[in-house]
C-alpha atoms as a PDB file:
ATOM      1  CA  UNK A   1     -32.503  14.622 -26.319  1.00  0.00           C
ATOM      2  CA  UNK A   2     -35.875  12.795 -24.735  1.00  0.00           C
ATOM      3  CA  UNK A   3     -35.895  11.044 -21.615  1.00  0.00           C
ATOM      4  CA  UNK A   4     -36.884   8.230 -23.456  1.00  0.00           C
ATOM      5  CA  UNK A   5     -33.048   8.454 -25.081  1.00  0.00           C
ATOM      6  CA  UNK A   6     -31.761   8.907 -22.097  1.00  0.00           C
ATOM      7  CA  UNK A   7     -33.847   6.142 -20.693  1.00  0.00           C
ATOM      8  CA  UNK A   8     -32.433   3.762 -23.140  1.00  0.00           C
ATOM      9  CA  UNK A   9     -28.697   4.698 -23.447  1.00  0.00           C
ATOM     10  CA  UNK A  10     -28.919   4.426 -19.568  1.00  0.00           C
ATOM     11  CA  UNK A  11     -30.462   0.548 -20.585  1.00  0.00           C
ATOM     12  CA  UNK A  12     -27.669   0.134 -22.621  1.00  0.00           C
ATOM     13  CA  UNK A  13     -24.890   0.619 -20.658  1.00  0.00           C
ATOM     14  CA  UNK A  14     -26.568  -1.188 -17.695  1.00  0.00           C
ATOM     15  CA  UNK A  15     -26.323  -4.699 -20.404  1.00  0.00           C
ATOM     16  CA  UNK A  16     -22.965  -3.772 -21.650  1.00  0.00           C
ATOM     17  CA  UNK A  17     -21.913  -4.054 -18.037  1.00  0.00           C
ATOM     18  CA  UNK A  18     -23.535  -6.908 -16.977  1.00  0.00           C
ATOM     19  CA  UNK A  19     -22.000  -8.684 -20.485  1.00  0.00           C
ATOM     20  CA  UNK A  20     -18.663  -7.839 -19.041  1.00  0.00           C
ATOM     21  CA  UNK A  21     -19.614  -9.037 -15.775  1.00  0.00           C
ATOM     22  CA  UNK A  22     -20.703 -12.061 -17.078  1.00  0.00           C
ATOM     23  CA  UNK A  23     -17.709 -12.650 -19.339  1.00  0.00           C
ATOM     24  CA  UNK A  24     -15.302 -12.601 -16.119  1.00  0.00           C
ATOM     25  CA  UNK A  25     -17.912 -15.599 -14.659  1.00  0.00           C
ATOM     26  CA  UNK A  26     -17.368 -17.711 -17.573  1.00  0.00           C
ATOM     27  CA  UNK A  27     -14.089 -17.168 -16.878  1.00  0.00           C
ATOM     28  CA  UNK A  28     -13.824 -19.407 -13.623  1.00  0.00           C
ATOM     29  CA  UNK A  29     -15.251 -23.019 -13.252  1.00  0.00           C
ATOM     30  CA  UNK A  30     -19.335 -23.784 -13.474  1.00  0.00           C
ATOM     31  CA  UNK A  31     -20.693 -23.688  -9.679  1.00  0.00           C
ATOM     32  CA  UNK A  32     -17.159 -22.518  -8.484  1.00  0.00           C
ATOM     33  CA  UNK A  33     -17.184 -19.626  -5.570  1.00  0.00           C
ATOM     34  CA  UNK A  34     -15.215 -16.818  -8.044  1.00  0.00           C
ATOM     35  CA  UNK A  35     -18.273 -17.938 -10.394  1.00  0.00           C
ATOM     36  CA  UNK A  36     -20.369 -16.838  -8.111  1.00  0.00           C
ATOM     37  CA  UNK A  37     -19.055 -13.515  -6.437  1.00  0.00           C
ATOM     38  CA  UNK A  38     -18.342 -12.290 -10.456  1.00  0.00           C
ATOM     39  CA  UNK A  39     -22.075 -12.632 -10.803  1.00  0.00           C
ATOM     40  CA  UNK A  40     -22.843  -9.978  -8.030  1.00  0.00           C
ATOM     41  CA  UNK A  41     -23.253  -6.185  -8.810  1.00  0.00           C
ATOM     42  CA  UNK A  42     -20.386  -5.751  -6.423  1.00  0.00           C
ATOM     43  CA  UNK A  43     -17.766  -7.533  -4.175  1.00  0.00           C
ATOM     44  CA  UNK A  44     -18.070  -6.912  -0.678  1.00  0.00           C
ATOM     45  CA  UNK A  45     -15.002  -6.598   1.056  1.00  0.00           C
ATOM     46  CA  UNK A  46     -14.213  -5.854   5.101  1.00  0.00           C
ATOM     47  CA  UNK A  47     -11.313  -3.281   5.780  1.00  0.00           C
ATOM     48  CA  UNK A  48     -10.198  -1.259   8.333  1.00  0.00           C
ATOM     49  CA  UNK A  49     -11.360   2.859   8.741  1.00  0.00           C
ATOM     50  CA  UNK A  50      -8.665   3.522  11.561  1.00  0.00           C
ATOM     51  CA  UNK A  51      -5.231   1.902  10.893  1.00  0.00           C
ATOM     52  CA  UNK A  52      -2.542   4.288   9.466  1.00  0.00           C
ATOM     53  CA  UNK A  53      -0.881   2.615   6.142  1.00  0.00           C
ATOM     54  CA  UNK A  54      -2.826   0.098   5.789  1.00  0.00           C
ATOM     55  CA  UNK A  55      -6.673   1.174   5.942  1.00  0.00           C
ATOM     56  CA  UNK A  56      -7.740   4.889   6.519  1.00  0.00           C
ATOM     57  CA  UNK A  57     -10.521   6.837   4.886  1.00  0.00           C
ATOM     58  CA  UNK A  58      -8.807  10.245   2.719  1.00  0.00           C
ATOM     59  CA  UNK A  59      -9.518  14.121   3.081  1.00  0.00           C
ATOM     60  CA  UNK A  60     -12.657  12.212   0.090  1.00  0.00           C
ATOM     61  CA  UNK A  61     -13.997   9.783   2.274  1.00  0.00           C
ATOM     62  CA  UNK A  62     -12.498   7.098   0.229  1.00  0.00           C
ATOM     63  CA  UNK A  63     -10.513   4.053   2.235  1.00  0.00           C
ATOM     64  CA  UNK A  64      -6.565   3.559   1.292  1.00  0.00           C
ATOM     65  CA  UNK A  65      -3.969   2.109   2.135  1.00  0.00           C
ATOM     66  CA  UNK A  66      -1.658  -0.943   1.647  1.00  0.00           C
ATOM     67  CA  UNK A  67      -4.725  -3.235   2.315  1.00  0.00           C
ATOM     68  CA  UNK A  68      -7.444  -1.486  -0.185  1.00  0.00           C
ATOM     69  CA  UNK A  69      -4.924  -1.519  -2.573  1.00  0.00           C
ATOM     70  CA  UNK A  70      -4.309  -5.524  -2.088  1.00  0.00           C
ATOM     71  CA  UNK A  71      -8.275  -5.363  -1.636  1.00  0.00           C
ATOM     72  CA  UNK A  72      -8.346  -4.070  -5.261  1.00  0.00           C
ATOM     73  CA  UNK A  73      -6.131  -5.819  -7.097  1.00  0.00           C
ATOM     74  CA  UNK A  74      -7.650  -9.469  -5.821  1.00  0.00           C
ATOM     75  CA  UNK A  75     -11.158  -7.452  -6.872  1.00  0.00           C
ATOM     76  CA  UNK A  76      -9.512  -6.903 -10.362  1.00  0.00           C
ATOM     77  CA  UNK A  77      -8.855 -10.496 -10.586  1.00  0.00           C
ATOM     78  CA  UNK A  78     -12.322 -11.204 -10.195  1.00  0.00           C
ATOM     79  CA  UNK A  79     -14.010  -8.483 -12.904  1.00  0.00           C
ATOM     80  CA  UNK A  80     -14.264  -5.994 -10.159  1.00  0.00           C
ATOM     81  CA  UNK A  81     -13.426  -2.576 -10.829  1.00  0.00           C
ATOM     82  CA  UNK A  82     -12.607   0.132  -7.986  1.00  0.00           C
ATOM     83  CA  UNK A  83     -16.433   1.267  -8.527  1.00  0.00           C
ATOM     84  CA  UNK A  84     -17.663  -2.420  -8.053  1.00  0.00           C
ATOM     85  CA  UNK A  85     -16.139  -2.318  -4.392  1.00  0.00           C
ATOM     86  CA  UNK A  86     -18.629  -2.421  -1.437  1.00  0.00           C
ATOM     87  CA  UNK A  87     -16.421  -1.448   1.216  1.00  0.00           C
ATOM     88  CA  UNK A  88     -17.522  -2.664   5.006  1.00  0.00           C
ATOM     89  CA  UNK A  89     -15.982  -1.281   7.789  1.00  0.00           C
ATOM     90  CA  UNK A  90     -14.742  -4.017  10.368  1.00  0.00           C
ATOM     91  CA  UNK A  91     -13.065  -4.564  13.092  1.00  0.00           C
ATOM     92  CA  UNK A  92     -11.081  -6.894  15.665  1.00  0.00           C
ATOM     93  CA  UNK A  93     -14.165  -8.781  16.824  1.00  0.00           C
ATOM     94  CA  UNK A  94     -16.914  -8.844  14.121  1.00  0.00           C
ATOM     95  CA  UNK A  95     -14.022 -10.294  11.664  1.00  0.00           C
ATOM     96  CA  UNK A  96     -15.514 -13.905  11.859  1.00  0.00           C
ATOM     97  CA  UNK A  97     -18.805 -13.123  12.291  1.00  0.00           C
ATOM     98  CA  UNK A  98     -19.105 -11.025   9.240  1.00  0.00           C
ATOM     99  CA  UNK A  99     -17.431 -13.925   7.072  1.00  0.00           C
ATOM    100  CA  UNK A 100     -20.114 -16.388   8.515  1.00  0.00           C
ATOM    101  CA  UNK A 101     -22.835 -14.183   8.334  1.00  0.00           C
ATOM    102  CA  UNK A 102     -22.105 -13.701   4.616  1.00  0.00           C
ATOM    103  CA  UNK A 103     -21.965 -10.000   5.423  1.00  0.00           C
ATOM    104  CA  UNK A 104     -18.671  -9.552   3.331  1.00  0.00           C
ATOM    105  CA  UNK A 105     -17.227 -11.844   0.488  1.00  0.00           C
ATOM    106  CA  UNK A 106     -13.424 -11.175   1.967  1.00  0.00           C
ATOM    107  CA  UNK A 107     -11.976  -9.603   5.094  1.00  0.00           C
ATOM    108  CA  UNK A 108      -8.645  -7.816   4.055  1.00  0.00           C
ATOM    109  CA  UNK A 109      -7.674  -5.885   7.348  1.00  0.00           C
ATOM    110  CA  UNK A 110      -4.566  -6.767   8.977  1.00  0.00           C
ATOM    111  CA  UNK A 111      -5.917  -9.819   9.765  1.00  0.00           C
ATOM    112  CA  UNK A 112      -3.765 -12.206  12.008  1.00  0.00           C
ATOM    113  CA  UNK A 113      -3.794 -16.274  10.609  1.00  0.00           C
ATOM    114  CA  UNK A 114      -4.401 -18.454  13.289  1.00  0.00           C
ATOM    115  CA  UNK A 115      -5.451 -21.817  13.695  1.00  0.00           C
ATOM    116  CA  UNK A 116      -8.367 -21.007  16.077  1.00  0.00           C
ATOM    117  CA  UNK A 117      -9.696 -18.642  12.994  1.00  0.00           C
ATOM    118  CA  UNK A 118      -8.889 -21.176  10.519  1.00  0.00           C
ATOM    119  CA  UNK A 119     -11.298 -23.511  12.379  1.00  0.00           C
ATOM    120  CA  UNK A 120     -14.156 -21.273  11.125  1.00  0.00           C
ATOM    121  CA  UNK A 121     -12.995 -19.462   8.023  1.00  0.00           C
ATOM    122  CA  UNK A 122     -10.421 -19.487   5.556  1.00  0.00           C
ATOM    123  CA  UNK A 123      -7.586 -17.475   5.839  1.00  0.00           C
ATOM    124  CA  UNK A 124      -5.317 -17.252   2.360  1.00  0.00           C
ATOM    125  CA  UNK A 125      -1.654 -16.083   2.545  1.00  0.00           C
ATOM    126  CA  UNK A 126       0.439 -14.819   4.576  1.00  0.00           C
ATOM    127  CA  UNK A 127       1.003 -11.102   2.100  1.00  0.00           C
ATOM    128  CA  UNK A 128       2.538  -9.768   5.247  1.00  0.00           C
ATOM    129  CA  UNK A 129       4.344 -10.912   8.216  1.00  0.00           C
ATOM    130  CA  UNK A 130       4.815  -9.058  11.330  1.00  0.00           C
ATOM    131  CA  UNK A 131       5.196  -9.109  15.153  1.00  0.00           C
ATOM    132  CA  UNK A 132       4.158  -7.810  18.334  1.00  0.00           C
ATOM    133  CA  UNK A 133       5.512  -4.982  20.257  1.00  0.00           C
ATOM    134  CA  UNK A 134       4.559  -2.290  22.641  1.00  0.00           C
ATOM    135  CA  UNK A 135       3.712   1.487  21.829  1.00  0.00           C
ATOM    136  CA  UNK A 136       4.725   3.859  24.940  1.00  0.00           C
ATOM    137  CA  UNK A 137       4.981   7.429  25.239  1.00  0.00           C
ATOM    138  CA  UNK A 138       7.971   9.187  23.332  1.00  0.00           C
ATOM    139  CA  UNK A 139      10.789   8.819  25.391  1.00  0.00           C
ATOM    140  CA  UNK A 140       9.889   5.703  27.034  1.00  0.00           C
ATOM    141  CA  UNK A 141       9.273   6.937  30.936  1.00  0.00           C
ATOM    142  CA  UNK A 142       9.016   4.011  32.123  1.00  0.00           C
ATOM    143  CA  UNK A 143      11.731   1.850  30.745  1.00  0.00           C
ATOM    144  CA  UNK A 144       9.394  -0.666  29.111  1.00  0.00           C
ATOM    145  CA  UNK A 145      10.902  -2.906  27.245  1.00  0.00           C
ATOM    146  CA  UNK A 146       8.632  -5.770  26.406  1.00  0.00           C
ATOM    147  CA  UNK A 147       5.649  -7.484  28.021  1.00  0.00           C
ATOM    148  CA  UNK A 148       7.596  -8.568  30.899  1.00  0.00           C
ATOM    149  CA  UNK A 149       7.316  -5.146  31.860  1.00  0.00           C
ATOM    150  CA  UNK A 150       3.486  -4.910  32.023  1.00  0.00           C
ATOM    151  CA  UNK A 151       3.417  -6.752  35.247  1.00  0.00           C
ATOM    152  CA  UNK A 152       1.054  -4.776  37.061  1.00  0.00           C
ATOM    153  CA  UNK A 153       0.833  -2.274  34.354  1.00  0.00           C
ATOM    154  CA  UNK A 154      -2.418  -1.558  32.259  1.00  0.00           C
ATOM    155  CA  UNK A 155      -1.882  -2.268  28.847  1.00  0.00           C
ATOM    156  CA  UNK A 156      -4.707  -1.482  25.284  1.00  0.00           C
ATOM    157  CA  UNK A 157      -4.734  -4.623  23.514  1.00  0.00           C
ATOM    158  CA  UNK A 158      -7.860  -5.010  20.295  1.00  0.00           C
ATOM    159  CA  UNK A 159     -10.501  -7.273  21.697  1.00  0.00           C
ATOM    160  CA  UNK A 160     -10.532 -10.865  20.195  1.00  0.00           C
ATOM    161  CA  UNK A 161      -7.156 -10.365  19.251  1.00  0.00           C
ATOM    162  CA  UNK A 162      -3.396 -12.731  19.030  1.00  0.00           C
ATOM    163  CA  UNK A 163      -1.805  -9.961  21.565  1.00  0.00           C
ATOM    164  CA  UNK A 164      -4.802  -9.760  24.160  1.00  0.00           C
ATOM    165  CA  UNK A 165      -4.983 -13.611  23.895  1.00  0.00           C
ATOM    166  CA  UNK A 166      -1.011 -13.690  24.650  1.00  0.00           C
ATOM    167  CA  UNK A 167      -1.062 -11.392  27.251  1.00  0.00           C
ATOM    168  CA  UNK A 168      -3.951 -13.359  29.023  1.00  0.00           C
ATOM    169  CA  UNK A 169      -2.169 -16.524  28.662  1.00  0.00           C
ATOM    170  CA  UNK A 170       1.481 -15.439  29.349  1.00  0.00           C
ATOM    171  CA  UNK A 171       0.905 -12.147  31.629  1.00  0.00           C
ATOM    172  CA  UNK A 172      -2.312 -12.728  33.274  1.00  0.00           C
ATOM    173  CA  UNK A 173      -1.070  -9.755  36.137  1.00  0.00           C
ATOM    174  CA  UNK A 174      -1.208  -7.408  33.468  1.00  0.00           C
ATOM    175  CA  UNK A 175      -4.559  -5.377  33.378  1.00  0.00           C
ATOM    176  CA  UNK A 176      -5.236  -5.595  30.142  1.00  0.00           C
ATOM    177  CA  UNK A 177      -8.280  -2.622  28.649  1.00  0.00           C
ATOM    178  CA  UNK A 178      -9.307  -4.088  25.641  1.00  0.00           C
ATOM    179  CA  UNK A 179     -11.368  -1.802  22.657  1.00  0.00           C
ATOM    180  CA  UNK A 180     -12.265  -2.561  19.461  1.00  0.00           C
ATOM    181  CA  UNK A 181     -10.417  -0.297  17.239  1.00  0.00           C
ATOM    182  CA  UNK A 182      -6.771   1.093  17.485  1.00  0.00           C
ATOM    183  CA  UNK A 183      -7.359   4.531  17.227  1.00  0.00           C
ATOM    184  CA  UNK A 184      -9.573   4.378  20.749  1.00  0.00           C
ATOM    185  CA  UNK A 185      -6.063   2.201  22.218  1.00  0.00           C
ATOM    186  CA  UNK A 186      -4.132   5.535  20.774  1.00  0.00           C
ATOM    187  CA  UNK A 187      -6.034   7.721  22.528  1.00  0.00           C
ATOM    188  CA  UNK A 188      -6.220   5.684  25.597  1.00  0.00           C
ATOM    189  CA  UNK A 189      -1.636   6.109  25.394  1.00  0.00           C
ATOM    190  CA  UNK A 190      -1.711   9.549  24.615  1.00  0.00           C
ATOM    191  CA  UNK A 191      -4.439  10.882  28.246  1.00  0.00           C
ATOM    192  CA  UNK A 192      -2.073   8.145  30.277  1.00  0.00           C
ATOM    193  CA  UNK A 193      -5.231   5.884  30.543  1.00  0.00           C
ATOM    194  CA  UNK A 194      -2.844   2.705  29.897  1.00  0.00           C
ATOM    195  CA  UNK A 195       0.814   2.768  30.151  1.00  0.00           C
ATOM    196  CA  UNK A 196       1.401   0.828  26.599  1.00  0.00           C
ATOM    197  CA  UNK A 197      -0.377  -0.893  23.884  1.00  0.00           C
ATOM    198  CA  UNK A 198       0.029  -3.949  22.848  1.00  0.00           C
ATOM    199  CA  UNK A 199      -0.143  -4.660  18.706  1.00  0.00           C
ATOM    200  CA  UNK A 200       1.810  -6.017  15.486  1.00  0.00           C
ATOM    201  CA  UNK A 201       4.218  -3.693  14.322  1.00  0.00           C
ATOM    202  CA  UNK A 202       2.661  -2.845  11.364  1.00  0.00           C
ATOM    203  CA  UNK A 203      -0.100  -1.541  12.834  1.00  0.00           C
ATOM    204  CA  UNK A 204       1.610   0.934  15.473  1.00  0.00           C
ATOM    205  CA  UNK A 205       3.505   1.587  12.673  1.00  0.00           C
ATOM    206  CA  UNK A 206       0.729   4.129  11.320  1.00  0.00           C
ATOM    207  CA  UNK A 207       0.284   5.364  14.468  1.00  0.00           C
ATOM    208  CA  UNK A 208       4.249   6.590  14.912  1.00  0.00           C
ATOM    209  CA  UNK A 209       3.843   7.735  11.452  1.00  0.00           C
ATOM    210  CA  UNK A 210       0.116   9.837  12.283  1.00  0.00           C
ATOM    211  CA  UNK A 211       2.592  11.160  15.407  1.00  0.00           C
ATOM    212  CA  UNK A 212       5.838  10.518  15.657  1.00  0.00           C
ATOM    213  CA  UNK A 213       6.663  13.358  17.989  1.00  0.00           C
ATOM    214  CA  UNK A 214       4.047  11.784  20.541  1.00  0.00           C
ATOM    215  CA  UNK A 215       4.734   7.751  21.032  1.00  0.00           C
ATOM    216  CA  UNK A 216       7.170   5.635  20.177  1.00  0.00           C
ATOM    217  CA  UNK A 217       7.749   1.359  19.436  1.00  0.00           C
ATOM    218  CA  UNK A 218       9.938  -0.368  22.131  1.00  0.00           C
ATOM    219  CA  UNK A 219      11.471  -3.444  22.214  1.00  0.00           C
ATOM    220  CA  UNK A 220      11.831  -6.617  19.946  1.00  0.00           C
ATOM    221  CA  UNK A 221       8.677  -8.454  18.363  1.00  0.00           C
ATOM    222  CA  UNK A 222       7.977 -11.302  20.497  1.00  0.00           C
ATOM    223  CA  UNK A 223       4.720 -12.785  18.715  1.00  0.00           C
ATOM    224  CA  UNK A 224       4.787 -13.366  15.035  1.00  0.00           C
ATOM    225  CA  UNK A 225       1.750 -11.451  13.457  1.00  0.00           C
ATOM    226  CA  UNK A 226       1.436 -13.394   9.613  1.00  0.00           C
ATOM    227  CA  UNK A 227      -1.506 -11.115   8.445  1.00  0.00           C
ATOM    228  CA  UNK A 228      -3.580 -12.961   5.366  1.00  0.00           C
ATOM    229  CA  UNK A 229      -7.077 -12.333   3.244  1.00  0.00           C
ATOM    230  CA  UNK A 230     -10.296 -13.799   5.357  1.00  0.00           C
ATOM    231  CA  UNK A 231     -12.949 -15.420   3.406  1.00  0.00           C
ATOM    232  CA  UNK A 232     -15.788 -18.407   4.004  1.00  0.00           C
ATOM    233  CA  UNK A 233     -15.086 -21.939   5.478  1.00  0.00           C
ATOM    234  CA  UNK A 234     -16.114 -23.359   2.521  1.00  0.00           C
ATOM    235  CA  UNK A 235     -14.568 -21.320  -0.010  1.00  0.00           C
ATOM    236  CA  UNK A 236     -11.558 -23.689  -0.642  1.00  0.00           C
ATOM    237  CA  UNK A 237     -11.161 -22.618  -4.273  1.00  0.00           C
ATOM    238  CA  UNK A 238     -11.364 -18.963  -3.322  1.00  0.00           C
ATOM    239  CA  UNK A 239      -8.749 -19.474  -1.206  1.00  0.00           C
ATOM    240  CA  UNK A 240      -6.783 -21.162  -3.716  1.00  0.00           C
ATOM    241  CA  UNK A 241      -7.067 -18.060  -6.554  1.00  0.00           C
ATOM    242  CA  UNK A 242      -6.509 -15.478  -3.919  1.00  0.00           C
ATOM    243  CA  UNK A 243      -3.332 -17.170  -3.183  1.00  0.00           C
ATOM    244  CA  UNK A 244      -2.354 -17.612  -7.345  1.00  0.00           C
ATOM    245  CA  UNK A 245      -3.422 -13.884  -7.231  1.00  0.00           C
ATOM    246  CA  UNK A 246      -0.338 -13.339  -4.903  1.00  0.00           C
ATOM    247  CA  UNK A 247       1.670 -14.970  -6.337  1.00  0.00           C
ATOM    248  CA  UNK A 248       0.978 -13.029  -9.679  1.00  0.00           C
ATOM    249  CA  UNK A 249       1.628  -9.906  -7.964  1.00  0.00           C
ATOM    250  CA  UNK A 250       4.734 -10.630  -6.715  1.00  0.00           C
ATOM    251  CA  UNK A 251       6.276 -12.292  -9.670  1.00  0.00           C
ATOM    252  CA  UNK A 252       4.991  -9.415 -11.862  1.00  0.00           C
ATOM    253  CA  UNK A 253       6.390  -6.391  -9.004  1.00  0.00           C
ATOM    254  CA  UNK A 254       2.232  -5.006  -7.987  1.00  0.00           C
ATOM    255  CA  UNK A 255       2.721  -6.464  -5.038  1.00  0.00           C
ATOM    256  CA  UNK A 256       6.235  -4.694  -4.056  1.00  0.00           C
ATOM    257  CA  UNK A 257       5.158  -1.486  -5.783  1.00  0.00           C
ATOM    258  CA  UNK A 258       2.145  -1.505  -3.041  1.00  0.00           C
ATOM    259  CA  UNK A 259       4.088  -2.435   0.124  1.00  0.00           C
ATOM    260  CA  UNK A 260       6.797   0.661  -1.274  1.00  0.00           C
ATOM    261  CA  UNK A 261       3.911   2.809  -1.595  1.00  0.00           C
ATOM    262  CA  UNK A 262       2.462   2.365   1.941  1.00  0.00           C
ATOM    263  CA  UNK A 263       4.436   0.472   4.129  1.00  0.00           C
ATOM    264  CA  UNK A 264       8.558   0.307   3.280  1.00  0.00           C
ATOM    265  CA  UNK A 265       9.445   3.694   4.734  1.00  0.00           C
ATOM    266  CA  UNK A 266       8.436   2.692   8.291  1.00  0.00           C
ATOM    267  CA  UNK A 267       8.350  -1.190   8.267  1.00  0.00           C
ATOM    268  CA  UNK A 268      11.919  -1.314   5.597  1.00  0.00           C
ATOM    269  CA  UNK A 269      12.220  -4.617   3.646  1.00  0.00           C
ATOM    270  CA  UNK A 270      12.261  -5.072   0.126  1.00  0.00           C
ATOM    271  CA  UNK A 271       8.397  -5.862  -0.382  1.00  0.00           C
ATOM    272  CA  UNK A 272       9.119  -9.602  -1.080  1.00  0.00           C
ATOM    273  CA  UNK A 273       5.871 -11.576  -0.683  1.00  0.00           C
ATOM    274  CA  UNK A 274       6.791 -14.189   2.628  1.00  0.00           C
ATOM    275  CA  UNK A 275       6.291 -17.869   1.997  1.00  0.00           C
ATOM    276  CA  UNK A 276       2.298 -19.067   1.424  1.00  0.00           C
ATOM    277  CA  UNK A 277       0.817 -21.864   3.691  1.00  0.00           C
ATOM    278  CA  UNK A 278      -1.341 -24.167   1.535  1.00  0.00           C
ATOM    279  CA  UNK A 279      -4.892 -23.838   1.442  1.00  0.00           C
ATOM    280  CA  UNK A 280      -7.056 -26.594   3.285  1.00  0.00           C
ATOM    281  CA  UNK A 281      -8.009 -29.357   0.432  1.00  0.00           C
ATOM    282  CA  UNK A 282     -11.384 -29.313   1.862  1.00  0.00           C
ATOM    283  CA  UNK A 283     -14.546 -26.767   3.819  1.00  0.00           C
ATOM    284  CA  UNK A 284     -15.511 -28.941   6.415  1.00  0.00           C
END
């Protein structure tokens, strides 16, 4: 076979894919934002390289987790398949900024809704609802119990994040060491650089499953943690069809078959998806 054969089969497939591509745009409404993103080579999407269940690179180099998976289905939806996936990693702080600075079409990384981040970018869901709770040493040494107990006491939080902004506001004595991802607030436990972390549940919850012999969750949640799918301002509709998406998956089992997969043997539940907030009717 010629190059030139090669050359065209190679042309071929390239216009067979971007029929099919197309196809999935005509799909969704002239001018509309899933329009749009089904016209790009790929979908951009932020996750998380250091969080245990939900977002973690394999023994390949490829991210899983309960989140990619989520991440992929909602890419499906669009006319994305698992090869049509930019993956970006992010983290606590550059959330937001990657969303505004069109650096990602969606941010799907245990993300935290909250009306300060609604203010400047959408947020669809809640798919998951959690709460905060402190990480300590196996065994507990020192009788911590909740965040009353950091009085005094240094404590990781994620910088930007609902737990470092409610232990600033609620427990200002608390030295607080902030970092940006949780693996360097795991590390910071483990050489007794901070007597407890401070995080949703479902995200210590990888880190007692990664060592369960080592650390430990203590106490009751005492901050809800609704986790949701973070997109632009001004992508109303978006926000809309992720949300239909959801609803989809949990009416047709995806979405329980997921949280079973990654997330029921150390979180329990039956992998119900919680009740959706509405989207906002407009991007301003």
């Amino acid at each position: 076979m010629t190059v030139r054969f090669f050359s065209l089969l190679l042309a071929l497939c390239l216009t067979v894919a971007a029929a099919a591509q197309g196809a999935y745009a005509a799909d969704f409404p002239a001018g509309s934002t899933m329009a749009r993103l089904a016209k790009a080579p790929t979908l951009r999407i932020g996750v998380k390289y250091d969080q245990p269940l939900f977002g973690m690179r394999n023994l390949s180099g490829q991210p899983e987790g309960f989140d990619i998976d989520l991440a992929t289905l909602i890419a499906g939806k669009l006319g994305f398949p698992p090869d049509k996936i930019t993956w970006v990693e992010t983290s606590a702080p550059n959330r937001e900024p990657f969303l505004q600075q069109n650096r990602v079409d969606l941010v799907i990384a245990t993300y935290t809704i909250t009306e300060k981040r609604r203010k400047v970018v959408n947020q669809a869901g809640p798919y998951l609802v959690g709460g905060q709770v402190l990480m300590v040493k196996k065994g507990n040494p020192q009788r911590l119990t909740g965040p009353q107990d950091l009085v005094n006491k240094k404590a990781c939080v994620l910088s930007g994040s609902t737990g470092q902004n409610y232990m600033m506001t609620h427990y200002p004595s608390a030295t607080l060491v902030p970092f940006d991802v949780v693996s360097k607030c795991f590390e910071a436990l483990k050489n007794g650089s901070v007597d407890a972390i401070v995080s949703p549940n479902h995200v210590l919850a990888g880190l007692v499953k990664a060592d369960p012999d080592g650390v430990e969750m203590v106490g009751v949640p005492f901050l809800s943690e609704p986790i949701g799918v973070g997109m632009s301002r001004q992508a109303v509709d978006l926000c809309q069809f992720v949300l239909d998406v959801l609803r989809a998956a949990d009416a047709d089992g995806s979405y329980a078959a997921i949280y079973a997969r990654h997330v029921k043997p150390w979180l329990g539940g039956e992998g119900k998806l919680p009740p959706l907030d509405p989207c906002p009717t407009t991007g301003a």
